[in-house]
PDB file of N, CA and C in Angstrom:
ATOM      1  N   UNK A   1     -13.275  10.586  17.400  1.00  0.00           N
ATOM      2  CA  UNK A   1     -12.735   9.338  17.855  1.00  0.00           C
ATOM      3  C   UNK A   1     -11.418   9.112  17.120  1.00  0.00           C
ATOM      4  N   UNK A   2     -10.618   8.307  17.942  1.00  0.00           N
ATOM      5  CA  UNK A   2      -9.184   8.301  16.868  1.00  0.00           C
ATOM      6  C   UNK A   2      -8.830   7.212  17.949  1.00  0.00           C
ATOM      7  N   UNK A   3      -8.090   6.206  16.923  1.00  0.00           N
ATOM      8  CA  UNK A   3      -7.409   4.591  17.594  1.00  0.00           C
ATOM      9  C   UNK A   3      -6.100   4.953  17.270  1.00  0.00           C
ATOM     10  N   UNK A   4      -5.078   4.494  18.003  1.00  0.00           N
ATOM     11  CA  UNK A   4      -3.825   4.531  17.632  1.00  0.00           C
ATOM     12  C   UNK A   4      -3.322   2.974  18.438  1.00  0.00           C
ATOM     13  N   UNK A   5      -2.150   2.429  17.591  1.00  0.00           N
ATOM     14  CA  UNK A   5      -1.505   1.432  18.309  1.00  0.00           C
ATOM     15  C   UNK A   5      -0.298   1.503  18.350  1.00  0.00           C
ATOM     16  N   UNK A   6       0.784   0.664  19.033  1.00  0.00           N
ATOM     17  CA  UNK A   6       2.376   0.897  18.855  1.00  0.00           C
ATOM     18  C   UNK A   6       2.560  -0.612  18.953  1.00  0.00           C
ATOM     19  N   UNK A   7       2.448  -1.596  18.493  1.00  0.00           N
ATOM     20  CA  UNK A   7       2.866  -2.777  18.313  1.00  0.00           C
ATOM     21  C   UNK A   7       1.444  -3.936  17.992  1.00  0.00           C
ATOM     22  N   UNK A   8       0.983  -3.615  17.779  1.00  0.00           N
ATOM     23  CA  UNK A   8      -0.337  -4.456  17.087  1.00  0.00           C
ATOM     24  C   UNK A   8      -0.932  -4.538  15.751  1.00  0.00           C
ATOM     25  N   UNK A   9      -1.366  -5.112  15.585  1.00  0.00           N
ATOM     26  CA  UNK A   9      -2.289  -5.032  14.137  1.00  0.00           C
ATOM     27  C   UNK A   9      -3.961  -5.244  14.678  1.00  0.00           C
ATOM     28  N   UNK A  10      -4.939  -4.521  14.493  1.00  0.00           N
ATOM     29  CA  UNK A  10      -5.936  -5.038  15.452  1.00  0.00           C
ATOM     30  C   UNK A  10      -7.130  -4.868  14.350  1.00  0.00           C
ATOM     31  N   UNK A  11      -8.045  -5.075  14.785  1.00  0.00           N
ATOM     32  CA  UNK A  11      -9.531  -5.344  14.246  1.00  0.00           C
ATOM     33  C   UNK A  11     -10.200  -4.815  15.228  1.00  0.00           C
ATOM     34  N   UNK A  12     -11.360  -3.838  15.212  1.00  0.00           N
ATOM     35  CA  UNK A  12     -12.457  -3.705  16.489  1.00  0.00           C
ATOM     36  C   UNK A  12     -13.446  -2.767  15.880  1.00  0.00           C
ATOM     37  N   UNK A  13     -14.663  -2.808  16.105  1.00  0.00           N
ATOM     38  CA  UNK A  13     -15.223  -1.808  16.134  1.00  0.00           C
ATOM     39  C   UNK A  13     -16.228  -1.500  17.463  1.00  0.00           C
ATOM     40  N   UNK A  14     -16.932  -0.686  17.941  1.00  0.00           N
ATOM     41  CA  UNK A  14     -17.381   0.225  18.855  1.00  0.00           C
ATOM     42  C   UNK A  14     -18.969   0.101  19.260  1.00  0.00           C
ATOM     43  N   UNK A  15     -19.465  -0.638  19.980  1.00  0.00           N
ATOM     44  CA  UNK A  15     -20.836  -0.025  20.484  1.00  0.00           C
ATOM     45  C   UNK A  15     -21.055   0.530  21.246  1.00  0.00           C
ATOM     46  N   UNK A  16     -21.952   1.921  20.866  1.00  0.00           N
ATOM     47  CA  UNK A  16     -22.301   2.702  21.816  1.00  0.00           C
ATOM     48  C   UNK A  16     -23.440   2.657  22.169  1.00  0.00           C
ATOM     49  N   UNK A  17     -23.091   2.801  23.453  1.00  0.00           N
ATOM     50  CA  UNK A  17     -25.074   3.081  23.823  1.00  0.00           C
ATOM     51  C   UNK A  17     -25.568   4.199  24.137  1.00  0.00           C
ATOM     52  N   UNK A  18     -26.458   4.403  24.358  1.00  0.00           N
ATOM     53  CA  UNK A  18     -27.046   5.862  24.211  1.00  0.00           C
ATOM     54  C   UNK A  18     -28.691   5.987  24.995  1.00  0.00           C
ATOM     55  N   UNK A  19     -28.937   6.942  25.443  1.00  0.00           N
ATOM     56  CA  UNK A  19     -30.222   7.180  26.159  1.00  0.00           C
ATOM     57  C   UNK A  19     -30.498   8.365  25.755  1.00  0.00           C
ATOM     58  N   UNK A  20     -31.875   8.536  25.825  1.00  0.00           N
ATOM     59  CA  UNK A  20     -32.611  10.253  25.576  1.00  0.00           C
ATOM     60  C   UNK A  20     -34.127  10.288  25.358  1.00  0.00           C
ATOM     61  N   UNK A  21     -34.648  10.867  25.817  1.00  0.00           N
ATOM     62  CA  UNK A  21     -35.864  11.291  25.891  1.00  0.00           C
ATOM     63  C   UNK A  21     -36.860  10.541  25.509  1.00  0.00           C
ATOM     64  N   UNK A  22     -36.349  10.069  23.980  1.00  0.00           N
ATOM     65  CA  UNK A  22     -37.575   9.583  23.196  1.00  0.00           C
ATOM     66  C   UNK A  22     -37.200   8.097  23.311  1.00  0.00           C
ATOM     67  N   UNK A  23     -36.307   7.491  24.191  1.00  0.00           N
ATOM     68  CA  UNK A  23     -35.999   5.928  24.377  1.00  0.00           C
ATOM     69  C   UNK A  23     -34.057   5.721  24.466  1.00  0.00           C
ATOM     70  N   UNK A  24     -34.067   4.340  23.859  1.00  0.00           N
ATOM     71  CA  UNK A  24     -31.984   4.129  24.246  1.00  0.00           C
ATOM     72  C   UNK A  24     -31.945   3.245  23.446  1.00  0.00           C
ATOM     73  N   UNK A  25     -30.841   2.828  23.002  1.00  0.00           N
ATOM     74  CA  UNK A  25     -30.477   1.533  22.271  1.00  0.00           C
ATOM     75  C   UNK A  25     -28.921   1.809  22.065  1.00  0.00           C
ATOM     76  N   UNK A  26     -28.272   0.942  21.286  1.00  0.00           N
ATOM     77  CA  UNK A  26     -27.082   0.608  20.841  1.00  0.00           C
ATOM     78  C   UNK A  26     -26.576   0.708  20.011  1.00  0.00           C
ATOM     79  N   UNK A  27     -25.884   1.759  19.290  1.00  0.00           N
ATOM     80  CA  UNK A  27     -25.394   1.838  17.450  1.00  0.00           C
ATOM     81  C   UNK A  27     -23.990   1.040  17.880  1.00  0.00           C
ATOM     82  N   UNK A  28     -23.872   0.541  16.495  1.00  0.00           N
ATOM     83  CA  UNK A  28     -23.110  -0.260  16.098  1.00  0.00           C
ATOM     84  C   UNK A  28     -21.746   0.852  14.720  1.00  0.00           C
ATOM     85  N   UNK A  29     -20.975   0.929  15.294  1.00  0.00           N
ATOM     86  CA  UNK A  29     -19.716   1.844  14.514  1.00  0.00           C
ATOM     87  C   UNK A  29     -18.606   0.977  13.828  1.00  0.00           C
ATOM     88  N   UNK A  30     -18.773   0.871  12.572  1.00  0.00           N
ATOM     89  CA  UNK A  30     -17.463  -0.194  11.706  1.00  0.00           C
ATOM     90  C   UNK A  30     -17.706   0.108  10.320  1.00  0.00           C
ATOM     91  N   UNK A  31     -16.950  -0.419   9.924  1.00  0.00           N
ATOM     92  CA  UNK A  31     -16.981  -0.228   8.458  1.00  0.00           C
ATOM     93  C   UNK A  31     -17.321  -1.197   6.995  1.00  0.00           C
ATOM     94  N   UNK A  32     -19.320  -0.239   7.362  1.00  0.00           N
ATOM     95  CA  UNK A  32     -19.976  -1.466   6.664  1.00  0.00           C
ATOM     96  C   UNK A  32     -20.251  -2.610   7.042  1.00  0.00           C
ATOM     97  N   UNK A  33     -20.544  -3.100   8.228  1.00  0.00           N
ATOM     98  CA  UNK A  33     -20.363  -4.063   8.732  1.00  0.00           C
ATOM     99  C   UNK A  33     -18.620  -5.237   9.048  1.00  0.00           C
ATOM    100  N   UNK A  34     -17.910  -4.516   8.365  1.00  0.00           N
ATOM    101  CA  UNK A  34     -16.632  -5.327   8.880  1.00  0.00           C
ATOM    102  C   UNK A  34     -15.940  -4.231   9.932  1.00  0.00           C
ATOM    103  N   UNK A  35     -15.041  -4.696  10.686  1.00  0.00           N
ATOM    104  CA  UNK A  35     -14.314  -4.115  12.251  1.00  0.00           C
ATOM    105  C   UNK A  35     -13.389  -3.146  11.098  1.00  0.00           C
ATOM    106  N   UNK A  36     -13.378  -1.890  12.123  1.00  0.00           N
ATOM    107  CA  UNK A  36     -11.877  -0.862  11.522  1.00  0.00           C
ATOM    108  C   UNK A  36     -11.241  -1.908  11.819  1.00  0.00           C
ATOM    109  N   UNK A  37      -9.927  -1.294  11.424  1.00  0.00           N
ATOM    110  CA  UNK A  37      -8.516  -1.877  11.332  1.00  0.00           C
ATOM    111  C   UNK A  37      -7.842  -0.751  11.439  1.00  0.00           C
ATOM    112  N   UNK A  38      -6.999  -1.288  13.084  1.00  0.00           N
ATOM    113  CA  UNK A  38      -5.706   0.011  13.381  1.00  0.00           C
ATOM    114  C   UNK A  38      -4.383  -0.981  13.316  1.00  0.00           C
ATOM    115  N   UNK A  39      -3.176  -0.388  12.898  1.00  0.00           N
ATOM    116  CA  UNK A  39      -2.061  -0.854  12.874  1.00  0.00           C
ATOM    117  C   UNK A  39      -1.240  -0.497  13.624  1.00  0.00           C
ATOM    118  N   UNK A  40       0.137  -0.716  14.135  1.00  0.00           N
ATOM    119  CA  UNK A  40       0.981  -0.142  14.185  1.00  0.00           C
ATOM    120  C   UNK A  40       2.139   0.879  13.363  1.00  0.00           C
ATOM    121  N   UNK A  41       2.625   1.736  13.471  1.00  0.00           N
ATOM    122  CA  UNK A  41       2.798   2.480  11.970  1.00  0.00           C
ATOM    123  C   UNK A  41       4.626   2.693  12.079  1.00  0.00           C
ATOM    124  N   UNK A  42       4.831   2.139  13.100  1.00  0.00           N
ATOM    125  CA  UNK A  42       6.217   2.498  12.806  1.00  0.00           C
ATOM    126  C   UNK A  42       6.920   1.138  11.564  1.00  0.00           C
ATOM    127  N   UNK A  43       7.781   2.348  10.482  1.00  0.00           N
ATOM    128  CA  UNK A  43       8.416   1.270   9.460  1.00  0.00           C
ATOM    129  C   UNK A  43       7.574   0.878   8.681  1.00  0.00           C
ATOM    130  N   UNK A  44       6.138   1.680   8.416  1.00  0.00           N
ATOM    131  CA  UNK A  44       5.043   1.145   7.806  1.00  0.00           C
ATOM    132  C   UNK A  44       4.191   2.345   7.306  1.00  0.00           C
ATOM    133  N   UNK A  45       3.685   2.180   5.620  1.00  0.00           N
ATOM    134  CA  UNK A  45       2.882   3.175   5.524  1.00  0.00           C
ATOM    135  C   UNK A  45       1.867   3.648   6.101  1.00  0.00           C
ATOM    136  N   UNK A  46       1.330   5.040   6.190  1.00  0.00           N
ATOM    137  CA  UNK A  46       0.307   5.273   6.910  1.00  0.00           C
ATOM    138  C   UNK A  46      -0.794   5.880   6.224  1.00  0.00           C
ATOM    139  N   UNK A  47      -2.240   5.340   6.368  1.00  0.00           N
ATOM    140  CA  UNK A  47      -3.255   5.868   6.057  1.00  0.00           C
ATOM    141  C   UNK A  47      -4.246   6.371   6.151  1.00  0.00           C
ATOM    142  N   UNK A  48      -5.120   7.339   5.969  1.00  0.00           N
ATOM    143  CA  UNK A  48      -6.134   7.903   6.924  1.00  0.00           C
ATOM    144  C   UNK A  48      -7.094   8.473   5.962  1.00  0.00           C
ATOM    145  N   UNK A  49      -8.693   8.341   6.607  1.00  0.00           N
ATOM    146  CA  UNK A  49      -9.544   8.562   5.734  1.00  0.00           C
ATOM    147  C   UNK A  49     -10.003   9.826   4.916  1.00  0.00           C
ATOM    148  N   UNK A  50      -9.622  10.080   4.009  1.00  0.00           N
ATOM    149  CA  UNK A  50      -9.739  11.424   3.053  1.00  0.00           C
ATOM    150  C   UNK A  50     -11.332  11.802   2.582  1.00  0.00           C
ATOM    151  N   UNK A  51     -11.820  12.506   3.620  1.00  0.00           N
ATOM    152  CA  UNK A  51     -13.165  12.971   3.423  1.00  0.00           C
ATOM    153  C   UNK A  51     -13.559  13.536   2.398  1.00  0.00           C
ATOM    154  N   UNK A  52     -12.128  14.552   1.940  1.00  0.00           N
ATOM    155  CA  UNK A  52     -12.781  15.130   0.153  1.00  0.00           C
ATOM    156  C   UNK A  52     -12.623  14.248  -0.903  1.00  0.00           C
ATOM    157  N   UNK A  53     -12.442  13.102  -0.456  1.00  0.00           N
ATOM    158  CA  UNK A  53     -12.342  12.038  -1.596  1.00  0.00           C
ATOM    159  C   UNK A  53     -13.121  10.808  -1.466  1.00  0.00           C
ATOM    160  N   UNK A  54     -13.623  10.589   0.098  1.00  0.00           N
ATOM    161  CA  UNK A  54     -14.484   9.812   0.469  1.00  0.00           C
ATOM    162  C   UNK A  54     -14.027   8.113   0.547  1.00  0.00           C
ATOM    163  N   UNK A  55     -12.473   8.360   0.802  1.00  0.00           N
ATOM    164  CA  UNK A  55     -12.158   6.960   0.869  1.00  0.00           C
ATOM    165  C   UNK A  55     -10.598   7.308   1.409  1.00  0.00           C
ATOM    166  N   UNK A  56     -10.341   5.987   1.473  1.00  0.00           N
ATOM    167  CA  UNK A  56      -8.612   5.577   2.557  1.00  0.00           C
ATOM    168  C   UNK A  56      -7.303   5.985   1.676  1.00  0.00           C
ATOM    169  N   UNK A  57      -6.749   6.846   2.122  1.00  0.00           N
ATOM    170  CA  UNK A  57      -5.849   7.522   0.964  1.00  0.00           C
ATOM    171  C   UNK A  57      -4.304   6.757   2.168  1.00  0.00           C
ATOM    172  N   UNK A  58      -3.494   6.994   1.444  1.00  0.00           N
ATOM    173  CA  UNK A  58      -1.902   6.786   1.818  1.00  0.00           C
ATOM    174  C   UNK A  58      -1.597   8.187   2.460  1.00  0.00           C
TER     175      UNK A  58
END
């Protein structure tokens, strides 16, 4: 999954729903319970999540 914006500052996160065999329901995708946050990046630092470090690097 990947969000990108070109003039916003936004908040959202994602429910998916899902079906299969053994039943369906709805996961809920954010961070920790608060919404990602995508920006616009032009003229602005950019950051992205650093898995070998396990957190939001520059």
């Amino acid at each position: 999954m990947e969000a990108a914006t070109t003039g916003c500052d936004c908040d959202w996160s994602l429910d998916l729903r899902w079906t299969g065999p053994s039943g369906s329901g709805t996961l809920r995708i954010d961070d920790g319970g608060r919404p990602l946050r995508t920006s616009a990046a032009t003229g602005r630092p950019v950051y992205g999540y650093a898995l070998e470090q396990g957190r939001w690097a520059r």
